[in-house]
C-alpha atoms as a PDB file:
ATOM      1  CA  UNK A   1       6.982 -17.070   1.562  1.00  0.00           C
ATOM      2  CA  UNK A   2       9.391 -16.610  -1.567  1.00  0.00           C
ATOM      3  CA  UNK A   3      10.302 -20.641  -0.725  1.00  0.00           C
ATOM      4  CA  UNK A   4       7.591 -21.909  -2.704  1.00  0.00           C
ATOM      5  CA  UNK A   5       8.374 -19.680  -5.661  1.00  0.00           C
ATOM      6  CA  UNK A   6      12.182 -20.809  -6.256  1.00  0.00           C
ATOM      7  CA  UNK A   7      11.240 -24.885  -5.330  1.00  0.00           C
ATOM      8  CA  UNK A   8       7.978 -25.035  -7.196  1.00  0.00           C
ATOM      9  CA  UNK A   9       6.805 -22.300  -9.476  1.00  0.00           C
ATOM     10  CA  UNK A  10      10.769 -21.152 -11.014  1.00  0.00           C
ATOM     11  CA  UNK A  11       9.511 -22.231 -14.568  1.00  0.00           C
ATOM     12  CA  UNK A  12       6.440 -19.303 -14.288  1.00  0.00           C
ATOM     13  CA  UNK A  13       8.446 -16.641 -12.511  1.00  0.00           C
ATOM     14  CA  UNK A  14       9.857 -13.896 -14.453  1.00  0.00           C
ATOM     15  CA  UNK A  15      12.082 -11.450 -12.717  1.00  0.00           C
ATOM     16  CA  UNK A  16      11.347  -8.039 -13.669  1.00  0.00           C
ATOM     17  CA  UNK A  17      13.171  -4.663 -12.751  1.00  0.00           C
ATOM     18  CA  UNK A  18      10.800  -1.748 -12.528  1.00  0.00           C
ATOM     19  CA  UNK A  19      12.024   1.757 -12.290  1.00  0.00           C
ATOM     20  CA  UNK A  20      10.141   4.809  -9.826  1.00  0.00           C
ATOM     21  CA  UNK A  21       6.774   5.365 -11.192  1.00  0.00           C
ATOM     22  CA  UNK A  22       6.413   2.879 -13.912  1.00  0.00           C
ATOM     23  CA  UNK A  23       3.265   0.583 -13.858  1.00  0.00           C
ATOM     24  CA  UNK A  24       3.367  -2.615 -13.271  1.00  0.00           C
ATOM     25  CA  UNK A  25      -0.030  -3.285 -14.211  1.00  0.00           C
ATOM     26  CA  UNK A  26      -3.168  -1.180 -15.230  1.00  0.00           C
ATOM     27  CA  UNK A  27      -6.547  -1.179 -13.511  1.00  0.00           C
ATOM     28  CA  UNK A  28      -9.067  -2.764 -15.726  1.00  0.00           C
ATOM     29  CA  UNK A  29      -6.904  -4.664 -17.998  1.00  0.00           C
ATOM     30  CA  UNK A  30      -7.472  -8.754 -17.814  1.00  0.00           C
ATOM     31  CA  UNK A  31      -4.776  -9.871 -14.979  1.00  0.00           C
ATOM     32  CA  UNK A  32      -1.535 -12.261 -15.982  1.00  0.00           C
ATOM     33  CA  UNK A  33      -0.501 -13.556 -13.084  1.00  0.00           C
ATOM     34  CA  UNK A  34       0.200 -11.911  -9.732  1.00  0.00           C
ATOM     35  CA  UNK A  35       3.355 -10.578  -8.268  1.00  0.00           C
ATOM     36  CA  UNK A  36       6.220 -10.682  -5.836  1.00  0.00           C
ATOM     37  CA  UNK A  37       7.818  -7.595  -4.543  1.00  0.00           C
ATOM     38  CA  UNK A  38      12.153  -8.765  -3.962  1.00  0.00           C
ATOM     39  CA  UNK A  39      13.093  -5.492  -3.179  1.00  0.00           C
ATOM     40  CA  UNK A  40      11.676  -1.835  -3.529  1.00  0.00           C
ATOM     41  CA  UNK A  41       7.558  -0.414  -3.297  1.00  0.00           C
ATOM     42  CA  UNK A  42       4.849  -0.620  -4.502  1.00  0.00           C
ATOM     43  CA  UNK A  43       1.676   1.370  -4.335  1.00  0.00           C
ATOM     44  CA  UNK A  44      -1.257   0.354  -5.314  1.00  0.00           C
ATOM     45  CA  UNK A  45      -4.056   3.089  -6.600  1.00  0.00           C
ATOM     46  CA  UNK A  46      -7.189   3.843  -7.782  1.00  0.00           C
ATOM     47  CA  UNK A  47      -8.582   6.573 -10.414  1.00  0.00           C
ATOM     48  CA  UNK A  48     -12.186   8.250  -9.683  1.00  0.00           C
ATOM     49  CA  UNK A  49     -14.483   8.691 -12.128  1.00  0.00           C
ATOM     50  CA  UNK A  50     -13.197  12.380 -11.590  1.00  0.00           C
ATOM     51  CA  UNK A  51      -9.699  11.818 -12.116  1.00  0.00           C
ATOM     52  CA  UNK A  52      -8.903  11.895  -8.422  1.00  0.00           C
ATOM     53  CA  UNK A  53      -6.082   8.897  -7.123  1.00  0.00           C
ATOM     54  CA  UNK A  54      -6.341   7.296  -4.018  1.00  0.00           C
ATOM     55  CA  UNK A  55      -3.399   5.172  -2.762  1.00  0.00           C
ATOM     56  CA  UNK A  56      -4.811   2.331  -1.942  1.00  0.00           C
ATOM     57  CA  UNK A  57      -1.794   0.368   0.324  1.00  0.00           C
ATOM     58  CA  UNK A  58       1.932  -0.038  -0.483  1.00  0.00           C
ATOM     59  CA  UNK A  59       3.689  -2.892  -0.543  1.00  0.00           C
ATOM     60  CA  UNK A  60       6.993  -3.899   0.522  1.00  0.00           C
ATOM     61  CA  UNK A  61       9.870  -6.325   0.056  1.00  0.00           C
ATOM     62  CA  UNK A  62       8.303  -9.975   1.077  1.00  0.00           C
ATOM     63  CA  UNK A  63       4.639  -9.044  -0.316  1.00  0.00           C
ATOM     64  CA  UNK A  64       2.341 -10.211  -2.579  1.00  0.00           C
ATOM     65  CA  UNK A  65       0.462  -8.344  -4.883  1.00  0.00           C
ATOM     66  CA  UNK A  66      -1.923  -8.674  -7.929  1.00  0.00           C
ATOM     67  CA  UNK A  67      -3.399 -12.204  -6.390  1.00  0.00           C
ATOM     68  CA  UNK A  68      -6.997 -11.489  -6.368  1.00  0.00           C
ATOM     69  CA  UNK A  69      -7.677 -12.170  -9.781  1.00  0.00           C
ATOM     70  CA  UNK A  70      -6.836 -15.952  -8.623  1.00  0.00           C
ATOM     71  CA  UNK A  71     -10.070 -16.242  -6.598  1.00  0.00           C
ATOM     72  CA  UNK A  72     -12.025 -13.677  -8.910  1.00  0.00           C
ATOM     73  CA  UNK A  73     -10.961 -14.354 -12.890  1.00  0.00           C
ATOM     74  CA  UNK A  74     -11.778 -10.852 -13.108  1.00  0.00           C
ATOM     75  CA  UNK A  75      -9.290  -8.224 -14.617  1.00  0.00           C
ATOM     76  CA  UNK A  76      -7.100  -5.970 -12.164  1.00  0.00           C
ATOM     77  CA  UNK A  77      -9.419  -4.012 -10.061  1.00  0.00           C
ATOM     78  CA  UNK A  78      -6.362  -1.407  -9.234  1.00  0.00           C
ATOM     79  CA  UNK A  79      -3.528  -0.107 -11.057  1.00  0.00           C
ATOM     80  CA  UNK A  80       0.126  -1.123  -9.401  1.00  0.00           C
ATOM     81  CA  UNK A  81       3.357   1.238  -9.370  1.00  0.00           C
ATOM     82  CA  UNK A  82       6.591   1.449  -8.702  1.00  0.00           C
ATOM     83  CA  UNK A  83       7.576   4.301  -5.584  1.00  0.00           C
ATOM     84  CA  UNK A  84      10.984   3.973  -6.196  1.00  0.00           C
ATOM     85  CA  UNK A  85      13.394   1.893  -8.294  1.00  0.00           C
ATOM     86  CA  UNK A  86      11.891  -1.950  -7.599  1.00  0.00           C
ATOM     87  CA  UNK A  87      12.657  -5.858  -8.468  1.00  0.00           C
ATOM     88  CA  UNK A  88       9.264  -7.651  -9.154  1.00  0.00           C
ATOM     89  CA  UNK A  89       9.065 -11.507  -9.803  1.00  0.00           C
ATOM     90  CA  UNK A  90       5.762 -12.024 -11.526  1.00  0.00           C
ATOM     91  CA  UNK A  91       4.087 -15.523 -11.081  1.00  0.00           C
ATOM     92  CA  UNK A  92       2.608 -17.097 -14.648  1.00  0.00           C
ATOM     93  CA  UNK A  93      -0.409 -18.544 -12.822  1.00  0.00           C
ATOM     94  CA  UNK A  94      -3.670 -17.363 -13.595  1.00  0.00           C
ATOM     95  CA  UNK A  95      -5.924 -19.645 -10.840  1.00  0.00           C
ATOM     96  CA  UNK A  96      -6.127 -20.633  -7.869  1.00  0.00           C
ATOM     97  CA  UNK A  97      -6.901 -24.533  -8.750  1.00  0.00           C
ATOM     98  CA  UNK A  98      -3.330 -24.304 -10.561  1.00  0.00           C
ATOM     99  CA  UNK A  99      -1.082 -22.708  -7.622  1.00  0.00           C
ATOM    100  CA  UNK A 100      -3.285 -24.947  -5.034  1.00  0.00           C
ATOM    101  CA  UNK A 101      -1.804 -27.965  -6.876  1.00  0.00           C
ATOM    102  CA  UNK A 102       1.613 -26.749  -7.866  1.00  0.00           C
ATOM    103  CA  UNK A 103       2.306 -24.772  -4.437  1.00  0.00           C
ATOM    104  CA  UNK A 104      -0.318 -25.684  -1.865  1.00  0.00           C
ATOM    105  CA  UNK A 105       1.463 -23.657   1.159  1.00  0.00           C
ATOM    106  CA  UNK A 106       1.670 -20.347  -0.946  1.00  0.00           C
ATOM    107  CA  UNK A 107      -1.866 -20.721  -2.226  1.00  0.00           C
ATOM    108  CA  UNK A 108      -3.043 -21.122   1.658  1.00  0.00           C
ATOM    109  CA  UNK A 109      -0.565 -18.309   1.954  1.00  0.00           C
ATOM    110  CA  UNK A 110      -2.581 -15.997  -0.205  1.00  0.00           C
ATOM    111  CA  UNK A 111      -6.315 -17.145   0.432  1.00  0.00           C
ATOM    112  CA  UNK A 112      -5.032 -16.032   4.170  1.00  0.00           C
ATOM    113  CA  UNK A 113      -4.121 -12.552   2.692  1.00  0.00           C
ATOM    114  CA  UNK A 114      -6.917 -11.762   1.033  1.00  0.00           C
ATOM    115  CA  UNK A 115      -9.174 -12.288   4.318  1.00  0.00           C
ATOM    116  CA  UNK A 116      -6.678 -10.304   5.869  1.00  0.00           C
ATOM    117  CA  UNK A 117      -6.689  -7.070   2.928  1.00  0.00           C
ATOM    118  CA  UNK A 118     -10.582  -7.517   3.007  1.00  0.00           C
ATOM    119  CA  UNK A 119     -10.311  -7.042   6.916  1.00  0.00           C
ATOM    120  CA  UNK A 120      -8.217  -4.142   6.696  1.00  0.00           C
ATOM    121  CA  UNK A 121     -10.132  -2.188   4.023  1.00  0.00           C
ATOM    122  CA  UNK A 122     -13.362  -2.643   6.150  1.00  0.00           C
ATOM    123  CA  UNK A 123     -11.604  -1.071   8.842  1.00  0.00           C
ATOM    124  CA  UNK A 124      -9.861   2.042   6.947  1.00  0.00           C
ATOM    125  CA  UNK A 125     -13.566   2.428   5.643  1.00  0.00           C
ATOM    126  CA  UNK A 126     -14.891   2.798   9.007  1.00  0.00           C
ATOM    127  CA  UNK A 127     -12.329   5.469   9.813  1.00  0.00           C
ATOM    128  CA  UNK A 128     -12.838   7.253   6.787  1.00  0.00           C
ATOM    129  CA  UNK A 129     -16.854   7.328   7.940  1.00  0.00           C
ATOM    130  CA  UNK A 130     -15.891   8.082  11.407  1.00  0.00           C
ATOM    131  CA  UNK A 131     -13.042   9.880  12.238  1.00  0.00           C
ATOM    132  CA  UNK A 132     -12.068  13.385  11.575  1.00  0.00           C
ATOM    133  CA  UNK A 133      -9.573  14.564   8.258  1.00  0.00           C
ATOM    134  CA  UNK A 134      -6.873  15.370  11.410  1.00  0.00           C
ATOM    135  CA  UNK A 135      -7.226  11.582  13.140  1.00  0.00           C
ATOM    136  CA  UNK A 136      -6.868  10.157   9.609  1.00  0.00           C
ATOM    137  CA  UNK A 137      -4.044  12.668   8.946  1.00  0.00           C
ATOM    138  CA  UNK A 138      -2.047  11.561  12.436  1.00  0.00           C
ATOM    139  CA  UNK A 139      -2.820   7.977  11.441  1.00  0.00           C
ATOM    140  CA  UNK A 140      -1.881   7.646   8.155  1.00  0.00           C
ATOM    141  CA  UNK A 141       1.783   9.777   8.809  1.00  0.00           C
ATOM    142  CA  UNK A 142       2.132   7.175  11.786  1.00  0.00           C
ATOM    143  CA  UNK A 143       1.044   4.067   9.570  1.00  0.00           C
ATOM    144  CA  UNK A 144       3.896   5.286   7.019  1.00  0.00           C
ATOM    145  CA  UNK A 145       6.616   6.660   9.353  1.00  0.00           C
ATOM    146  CA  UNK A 146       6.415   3.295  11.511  1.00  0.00           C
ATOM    147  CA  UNK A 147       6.067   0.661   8.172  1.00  0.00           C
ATOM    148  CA  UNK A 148       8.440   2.658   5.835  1.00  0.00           C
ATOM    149  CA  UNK A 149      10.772   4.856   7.411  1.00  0.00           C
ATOM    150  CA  UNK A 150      13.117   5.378   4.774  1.00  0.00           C
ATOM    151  CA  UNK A 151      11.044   6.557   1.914  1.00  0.00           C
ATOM    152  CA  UNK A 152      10.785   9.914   1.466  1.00  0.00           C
ATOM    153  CA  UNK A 153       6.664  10.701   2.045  1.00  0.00           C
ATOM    154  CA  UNK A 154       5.037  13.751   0.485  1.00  0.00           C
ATOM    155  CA  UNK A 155       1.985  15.660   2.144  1.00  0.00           C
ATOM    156  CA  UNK A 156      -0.038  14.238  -1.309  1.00  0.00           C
ATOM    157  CA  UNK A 157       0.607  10.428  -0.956  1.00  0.00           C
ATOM    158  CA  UNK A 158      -0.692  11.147   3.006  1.00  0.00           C
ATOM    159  CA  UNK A 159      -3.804  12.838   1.210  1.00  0.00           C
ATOM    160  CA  UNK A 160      -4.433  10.175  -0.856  1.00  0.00           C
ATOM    161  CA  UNK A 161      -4.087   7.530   1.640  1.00  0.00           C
ATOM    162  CA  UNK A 162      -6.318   9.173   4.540  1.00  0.00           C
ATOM    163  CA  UNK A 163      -8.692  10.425   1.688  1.00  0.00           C
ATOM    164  CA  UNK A 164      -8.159  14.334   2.425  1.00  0.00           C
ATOM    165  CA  UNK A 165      -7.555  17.127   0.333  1.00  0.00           C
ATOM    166  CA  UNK A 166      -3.509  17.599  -0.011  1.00  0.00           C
ATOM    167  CA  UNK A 167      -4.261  21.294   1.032  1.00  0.00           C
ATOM    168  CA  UNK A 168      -5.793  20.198   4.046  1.00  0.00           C
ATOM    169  CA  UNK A 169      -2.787  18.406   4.613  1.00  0.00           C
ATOM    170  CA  UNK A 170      -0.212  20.600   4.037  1.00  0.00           C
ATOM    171  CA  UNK A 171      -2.320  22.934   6.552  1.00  0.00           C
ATOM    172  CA  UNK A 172      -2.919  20.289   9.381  1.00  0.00           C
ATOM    173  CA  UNK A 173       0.911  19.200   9.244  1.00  0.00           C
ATOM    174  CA  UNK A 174       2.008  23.117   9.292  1.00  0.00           C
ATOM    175  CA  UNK A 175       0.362  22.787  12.700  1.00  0.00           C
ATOM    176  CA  UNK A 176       1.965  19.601  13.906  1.00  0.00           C
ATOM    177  CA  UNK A 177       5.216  21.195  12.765  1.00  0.00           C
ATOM    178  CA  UNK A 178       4.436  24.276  15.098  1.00  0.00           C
ATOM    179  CA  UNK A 179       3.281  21.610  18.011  1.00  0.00           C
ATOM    180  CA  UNK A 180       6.635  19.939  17.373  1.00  0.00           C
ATOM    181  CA  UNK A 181       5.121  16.872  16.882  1.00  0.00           C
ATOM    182  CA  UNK A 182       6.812  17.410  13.116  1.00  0.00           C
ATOM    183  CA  UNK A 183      10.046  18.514  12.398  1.00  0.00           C
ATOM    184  CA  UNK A 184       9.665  21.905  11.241  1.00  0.00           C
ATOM    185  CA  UNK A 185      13.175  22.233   9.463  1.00  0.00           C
ATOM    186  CA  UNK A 186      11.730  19.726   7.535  1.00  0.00           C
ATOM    187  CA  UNK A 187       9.964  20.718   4.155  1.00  0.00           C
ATOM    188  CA  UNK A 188       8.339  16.965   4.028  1.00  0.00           C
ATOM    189  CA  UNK A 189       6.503  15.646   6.796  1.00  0.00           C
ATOM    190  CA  UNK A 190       8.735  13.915   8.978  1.00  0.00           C
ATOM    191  CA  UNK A 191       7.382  13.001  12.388  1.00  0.00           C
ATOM    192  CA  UNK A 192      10.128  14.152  15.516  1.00  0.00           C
ATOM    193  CA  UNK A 193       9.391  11.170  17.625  1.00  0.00           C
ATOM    194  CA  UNK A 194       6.630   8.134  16.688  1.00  0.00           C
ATOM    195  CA  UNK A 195       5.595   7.905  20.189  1.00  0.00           C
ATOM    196  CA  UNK A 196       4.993  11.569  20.740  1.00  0.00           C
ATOM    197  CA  UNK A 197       3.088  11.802  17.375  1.00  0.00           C
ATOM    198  CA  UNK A 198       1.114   8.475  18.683  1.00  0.00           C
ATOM    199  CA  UNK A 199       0.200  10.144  22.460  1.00  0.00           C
ATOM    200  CA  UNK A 200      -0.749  13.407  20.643  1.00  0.00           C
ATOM    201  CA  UNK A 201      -3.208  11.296  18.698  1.00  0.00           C
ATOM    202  CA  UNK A 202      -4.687   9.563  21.862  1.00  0.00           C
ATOM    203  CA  UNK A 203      -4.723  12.706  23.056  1.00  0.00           C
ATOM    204  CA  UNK A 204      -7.269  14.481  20.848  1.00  0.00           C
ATOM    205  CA  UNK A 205     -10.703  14.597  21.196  1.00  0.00           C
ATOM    206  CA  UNK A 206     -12.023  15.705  18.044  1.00  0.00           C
ATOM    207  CA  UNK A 207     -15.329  15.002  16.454  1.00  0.00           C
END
């Protein structure tokens, strides 16, 4: 969906170059646009009133991020950074009535994606209610292995996505190692097969 960008919006795009770990934007500051991932990640997190961070979803080359504030006006509800050396292309349109009449497509593009984020975070807040820390666990290193293959995941971004303690991780995944389900030459957790770690987690019955 990058068409509508280079034919319509290419005077309020600004190419950007962001290096691992540096913010893109901050949580609570008043939004400037929204974004366009060209190459690299992006996670998107959230701070607890304790100081705890959840990774909220990552985003790769192709996405979108930062858009809510179009249908909101409100400031960024999240804080966005860079997982690893990334090329950003930030979009100098602050509503939706604006990108509706300059790129109609994208802006049907994006109202699509929001119903779609809104769907998904219903969903990973029924598992969080409902399933176990190890179903979460098996779900969230499948989610990751089978999306992103090539980056290099640590036992603390799979905490922070399935909401579990990293020490719970680090224990559950010692386990999978000893299963085999994880390789356990391995000193991240890097699944052996996707399919094997997928029928181990139909295979559980855990409460």
């Amino acid at each position: 969906m990058d068409i509508d960008i280079r034919r319509h919006l290419t005077d309020q795009t600004e190419t950007i170059d962001v290096s691992k770990k540096q913010v893109v934007y901050h949580n609570g500051l008043p939004a400037k646009g929204f974004y366009y991932l060209e190459q690299g990640l992006v996670g998107l997190y959230q701070v607890s009133e304790n100081g705890k961070e959840s990774l909220l979803r990552v985003y790769g080359p192709g996405s979108y991020f930062g858009y809510r504030s179009l249908f909101t006006a409100q400031n960024y509800p999240s804080t966005a950074r860079a997982m690893i050396d990334s090329t950003v292309v930030r979009i100098n349109v602050n509503d939706f009535k604006s990108l509706d009449t300059t790129a109609p497509s994208l802006a049907r593009f994006l109202m699509a994606e929001v119903c779609s984020e809104l769907g998904e975070a219903e969903k990973r807040l029924m598992q969080f209610n409902a399933f176990s820390a190890k179903k979460r666990i098996l779900d969230t290193i499948f989610y990751m292995f089978q999306t992103y293959p090539e980056y290099p995941w640590t036992y603390r971004e799979i905490g922070e996505y399935s909401g579990t303690d990293t020490t719970t991780v680090i224990r559950y995944c010692k386990i999978l190692k000893e299963k085999g389900i994880l390789d356990k030459n391995s000193r991240k957790p890097q699944p052996v097969n996707l399919q094997q770690l997928a029928d181990y987690r139909k295979s559980l019955l855990i409460k």
